[in-house]
Protein backbone atom coordinates (compact mmCIF):
# COMPACT_ATOMS: atom_id res chain seq x y z
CA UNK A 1 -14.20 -27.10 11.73
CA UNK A 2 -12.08 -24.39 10.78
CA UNK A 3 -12.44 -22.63 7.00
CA UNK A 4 -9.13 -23.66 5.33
CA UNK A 5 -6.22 -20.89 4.81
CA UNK A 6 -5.99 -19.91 1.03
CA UNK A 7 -2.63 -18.08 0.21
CA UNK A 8 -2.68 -15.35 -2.89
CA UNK A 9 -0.04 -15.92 -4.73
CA UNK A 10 0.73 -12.88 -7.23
CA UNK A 11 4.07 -13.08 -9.75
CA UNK A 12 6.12 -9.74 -9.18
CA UNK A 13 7.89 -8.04 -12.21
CA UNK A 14 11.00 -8.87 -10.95
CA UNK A 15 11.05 -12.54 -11.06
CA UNK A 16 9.78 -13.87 -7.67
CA UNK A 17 6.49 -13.97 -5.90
CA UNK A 18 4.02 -12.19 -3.78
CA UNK A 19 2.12 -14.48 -1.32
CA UNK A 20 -0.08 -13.42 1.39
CA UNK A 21 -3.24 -15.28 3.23
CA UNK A 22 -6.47 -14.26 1.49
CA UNK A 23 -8.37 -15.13 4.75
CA UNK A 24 -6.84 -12.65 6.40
CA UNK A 25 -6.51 -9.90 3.71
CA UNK A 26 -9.59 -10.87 1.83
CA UNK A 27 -6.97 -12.13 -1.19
CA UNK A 28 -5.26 -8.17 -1.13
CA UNK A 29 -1.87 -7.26 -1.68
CA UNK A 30 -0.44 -4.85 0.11
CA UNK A 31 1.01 -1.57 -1.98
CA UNK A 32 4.27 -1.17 -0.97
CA UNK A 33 4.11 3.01 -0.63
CA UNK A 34 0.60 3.82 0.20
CA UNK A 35 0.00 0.44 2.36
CA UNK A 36 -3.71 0.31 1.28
CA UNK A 37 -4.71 -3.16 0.46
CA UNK A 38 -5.50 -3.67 -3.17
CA UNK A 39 -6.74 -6.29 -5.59
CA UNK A 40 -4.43 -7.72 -8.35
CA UNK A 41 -6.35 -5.64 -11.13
CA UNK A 42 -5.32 -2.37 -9.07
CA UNK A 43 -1.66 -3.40 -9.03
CA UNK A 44 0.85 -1.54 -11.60
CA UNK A 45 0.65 -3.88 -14.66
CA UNK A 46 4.84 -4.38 -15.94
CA UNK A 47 6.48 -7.00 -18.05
CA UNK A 48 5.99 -10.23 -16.59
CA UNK A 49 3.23 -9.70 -14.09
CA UNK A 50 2.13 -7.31 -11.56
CA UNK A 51 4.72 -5.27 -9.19
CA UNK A 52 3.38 -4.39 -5.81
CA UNK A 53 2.37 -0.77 -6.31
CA UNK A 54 -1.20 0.37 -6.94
CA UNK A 55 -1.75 2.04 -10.31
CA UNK A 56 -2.26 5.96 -8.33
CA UNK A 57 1.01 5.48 -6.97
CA UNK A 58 2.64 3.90 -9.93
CA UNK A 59 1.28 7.10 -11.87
CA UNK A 60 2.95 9.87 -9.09
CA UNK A 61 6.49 7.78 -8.86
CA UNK A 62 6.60 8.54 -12.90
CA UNK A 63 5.49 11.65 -12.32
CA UNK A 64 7.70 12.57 -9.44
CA UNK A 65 10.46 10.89 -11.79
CA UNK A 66 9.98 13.00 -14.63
CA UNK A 67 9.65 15.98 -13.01
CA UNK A 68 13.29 15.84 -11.47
């Protein structure tokens, strides 16, 4: 018999949610700007949850913001 499919489910800062299989990306979100898979701890913490950008490039959007 087959191992069951799991889905992540991860709360996003802007009110909705975040849901991927964890059998197939070993429970990883996806970072929306680098595209490397990453755990919910390595997801920019914000109000309400998690967004889905990794803390590195969390750090270089507010840096590229601030710089302009």
């Amino acid at each position: 018999m087959a191992e069951p499919v799991d889905f992540l489910t991860v709360p996003l800062a802007g009110g909705g949610t975040w849901t991927r299989l964890s059998r197939l990306t070993d429970g990883r979100v996806l970072c929306c700007l680098c595209f490397e898979f990453c755990t919910r701890d390595q997801l920019n913490p914000v109000e309400g949850g998690v967004e889905d950008v990794c803390i590195p490039c969390a750090r270089r959007a507010r840096q590229d913001g601030a710089q302009r």
